[in-house]
C-alpha atoms as a PDB file:
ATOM      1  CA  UNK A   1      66.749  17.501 113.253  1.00  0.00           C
ATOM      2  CA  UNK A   2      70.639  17.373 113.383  1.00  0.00           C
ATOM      3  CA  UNK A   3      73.717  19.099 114.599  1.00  0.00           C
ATOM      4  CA  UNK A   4      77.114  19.274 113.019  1.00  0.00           C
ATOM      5  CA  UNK A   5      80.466  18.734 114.260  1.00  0.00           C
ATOM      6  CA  UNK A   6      83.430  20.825 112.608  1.00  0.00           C
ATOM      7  CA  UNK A   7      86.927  19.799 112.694  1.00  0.00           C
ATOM      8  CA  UNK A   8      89.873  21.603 111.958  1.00  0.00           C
ATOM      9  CA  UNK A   9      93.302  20.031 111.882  1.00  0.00           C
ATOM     10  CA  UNK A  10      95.858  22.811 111.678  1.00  0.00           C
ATOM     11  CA  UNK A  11      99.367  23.286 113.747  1.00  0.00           C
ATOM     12  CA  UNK A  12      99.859  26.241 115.044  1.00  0.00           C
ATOM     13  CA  UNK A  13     103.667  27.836 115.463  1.00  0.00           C
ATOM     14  CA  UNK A  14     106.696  26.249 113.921  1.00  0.00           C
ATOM     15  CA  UNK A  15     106.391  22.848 112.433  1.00  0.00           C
ATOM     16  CA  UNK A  16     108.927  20.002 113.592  1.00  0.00           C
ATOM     17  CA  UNK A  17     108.634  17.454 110.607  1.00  0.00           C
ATOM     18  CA  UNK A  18     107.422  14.158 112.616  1.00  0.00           C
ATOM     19  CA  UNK A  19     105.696  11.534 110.112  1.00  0.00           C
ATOM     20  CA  UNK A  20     103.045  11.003 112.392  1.00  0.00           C
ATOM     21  CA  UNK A  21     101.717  14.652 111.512  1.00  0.00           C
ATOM     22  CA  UNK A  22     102.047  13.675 108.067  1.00  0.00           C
ATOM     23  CA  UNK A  23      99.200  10.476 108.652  1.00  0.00           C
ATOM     24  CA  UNK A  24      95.427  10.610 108.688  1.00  0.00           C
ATOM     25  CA  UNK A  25      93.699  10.439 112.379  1.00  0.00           C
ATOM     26  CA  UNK A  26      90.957   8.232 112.878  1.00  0.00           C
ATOM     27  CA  UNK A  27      88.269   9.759 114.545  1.00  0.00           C
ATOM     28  CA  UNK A  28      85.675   8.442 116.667  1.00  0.00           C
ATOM     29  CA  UNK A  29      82.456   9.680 118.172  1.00  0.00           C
ATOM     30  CA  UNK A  30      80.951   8.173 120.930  1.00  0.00           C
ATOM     31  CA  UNK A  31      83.096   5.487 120.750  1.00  0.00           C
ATOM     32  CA  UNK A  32      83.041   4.611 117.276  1.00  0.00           C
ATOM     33  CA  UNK A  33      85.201   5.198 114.349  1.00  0.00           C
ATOM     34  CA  UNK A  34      83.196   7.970 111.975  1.00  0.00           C
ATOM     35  CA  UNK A  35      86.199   8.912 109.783  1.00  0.00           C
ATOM     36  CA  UNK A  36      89.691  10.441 109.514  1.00  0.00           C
ATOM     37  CA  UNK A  37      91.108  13.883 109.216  1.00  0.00           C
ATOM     38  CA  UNK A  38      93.767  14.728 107.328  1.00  0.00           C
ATOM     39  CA  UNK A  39      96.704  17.310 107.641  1.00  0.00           C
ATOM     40  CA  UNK A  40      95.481  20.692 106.976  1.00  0.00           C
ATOM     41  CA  UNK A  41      92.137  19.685 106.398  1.00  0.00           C
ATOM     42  CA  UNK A  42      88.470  20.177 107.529  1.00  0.00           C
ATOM     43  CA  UNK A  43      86.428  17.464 108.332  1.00  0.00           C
ATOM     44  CA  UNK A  44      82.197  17.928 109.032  1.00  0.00           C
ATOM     45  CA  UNK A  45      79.630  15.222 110.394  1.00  0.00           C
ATOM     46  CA  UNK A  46      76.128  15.755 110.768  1.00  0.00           C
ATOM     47  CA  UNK A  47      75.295  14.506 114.189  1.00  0.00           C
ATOM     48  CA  UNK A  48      72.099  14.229 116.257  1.00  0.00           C
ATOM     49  CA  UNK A  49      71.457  16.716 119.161  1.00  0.00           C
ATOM     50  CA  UNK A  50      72.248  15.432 122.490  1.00  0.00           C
ATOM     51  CA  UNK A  51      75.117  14.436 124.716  1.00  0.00           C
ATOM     52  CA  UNK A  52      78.314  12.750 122.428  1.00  0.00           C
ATOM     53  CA  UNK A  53      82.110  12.042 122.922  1.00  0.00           C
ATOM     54  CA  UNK A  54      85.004  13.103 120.376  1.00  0.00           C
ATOM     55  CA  UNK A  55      88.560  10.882 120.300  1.00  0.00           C
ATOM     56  CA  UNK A  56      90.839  11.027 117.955  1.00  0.00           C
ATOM     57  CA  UNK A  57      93.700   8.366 117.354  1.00  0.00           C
ATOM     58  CA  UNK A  58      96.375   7.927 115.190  1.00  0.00           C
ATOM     59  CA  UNK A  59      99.102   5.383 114.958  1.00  0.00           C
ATOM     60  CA  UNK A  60     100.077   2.998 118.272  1.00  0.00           C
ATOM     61  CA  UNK A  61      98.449   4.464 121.488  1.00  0.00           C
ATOM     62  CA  UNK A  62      98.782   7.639 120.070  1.00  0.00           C
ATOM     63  CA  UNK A  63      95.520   9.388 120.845  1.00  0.00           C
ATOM     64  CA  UNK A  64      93.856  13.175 121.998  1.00  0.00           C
ATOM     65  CA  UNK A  65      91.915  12.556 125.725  1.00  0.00           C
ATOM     66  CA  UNK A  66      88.498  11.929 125.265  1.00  0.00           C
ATOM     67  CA  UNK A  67      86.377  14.906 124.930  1.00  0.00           C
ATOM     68  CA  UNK A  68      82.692  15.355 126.395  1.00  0.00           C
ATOM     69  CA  UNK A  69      80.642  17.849 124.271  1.00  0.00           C
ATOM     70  CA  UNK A  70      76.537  18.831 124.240  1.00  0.00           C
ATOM     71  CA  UNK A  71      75.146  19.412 120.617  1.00  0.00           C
ATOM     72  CA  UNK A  72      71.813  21.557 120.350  1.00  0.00           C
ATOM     73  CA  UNK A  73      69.318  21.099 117.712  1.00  0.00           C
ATOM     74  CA  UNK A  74      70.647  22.405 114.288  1.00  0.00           C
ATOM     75  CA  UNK A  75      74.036  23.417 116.472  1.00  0.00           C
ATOM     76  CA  UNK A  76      77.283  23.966 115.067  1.00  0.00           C
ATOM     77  CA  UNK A  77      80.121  22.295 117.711  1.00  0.00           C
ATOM     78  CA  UNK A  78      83.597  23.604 116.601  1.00  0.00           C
ATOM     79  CA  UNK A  79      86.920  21.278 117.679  1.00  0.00           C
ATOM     80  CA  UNK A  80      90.780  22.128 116.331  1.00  0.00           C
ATOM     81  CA  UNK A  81      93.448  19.279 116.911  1.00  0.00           C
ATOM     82  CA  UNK A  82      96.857  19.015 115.793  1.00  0.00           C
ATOM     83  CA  UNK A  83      99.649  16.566 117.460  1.00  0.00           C
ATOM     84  CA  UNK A  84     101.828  18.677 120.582  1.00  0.00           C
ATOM     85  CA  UNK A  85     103.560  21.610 119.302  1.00  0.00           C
ATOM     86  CA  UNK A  86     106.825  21.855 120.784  1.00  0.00           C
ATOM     87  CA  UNK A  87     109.751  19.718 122.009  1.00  0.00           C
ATOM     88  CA  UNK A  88     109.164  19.678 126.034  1.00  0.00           C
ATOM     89  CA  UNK A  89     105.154  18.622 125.021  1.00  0.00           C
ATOM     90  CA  UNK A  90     106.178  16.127 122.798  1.00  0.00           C
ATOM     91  CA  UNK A  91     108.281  13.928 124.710  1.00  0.00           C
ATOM     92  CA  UNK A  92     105.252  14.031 127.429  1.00  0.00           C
ATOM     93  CA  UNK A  93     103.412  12.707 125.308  1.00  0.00           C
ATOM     94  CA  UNK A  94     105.681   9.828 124.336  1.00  0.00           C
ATOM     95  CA  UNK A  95     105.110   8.274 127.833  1.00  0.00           C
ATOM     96  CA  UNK A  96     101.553   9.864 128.302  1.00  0.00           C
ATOM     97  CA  UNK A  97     100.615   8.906 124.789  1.00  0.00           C
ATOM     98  CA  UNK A  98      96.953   9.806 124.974  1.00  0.00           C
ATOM     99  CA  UNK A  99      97.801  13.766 125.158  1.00  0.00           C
ATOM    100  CA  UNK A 100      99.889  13.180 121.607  1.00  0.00           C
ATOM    101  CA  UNK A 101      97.035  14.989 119.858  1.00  0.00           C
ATOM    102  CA  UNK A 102      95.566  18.222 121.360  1.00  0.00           C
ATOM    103  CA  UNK A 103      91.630  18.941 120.965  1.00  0.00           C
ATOM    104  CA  UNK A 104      90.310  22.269 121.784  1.00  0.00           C
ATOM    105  CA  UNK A 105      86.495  23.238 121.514  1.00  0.00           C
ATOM    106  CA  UNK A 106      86.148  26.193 120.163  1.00  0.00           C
END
């Protein structure tokens, strides 16, 4: 049997133009690239039931903190990212870049 991990790649509020939000993110489960997301987009992975870990990256050390997640049989797991929304975030991130890209489960 399998699972399936949604995610959603959205920014929520007002939208400072940065060109990183304009790139594709890699993204990586347990440890290993599976894909990239787009801006606006939807991305969904069949995965196998059991214990995993979501990262996504983009350019540089640019990255969203690891996240720890349990998939049940036939399960639907549910993540949104999008880079840090607003000015006082942002520059955080520039010197703590692995919270650059926010990911939520749902």
């Amino acid at each position: 049997m399998s699972a399936t991990l949604k995610l959603n790649r959205t920014m929520p509020g007002i939208l400072v133009e940065i060109e990183d939000r304009k790139r594709a993110w890699q993204v990586h489960l347990d440890s290993k690239p599976v894909g990239t997301i787009a801006r606006n987009d939807v991305l969904e992975l069949p995965i196998g039931p059991g214990h995993h870990s979501l990262r996504l990256t983009s350019t540089g050390r640019r990255s969203s903190p690891v996240r720890d997640f349990d998939a049940g049989d036939e399960s639907e797991t549910e993540f949104t990212c999008h880079s840090q929304p607003i000015w006082p975030l942002m520059l955080m991130a520039l010197v703590v870049p692995k919270r650059w890209i926010v990911l939520k489960e749902q």
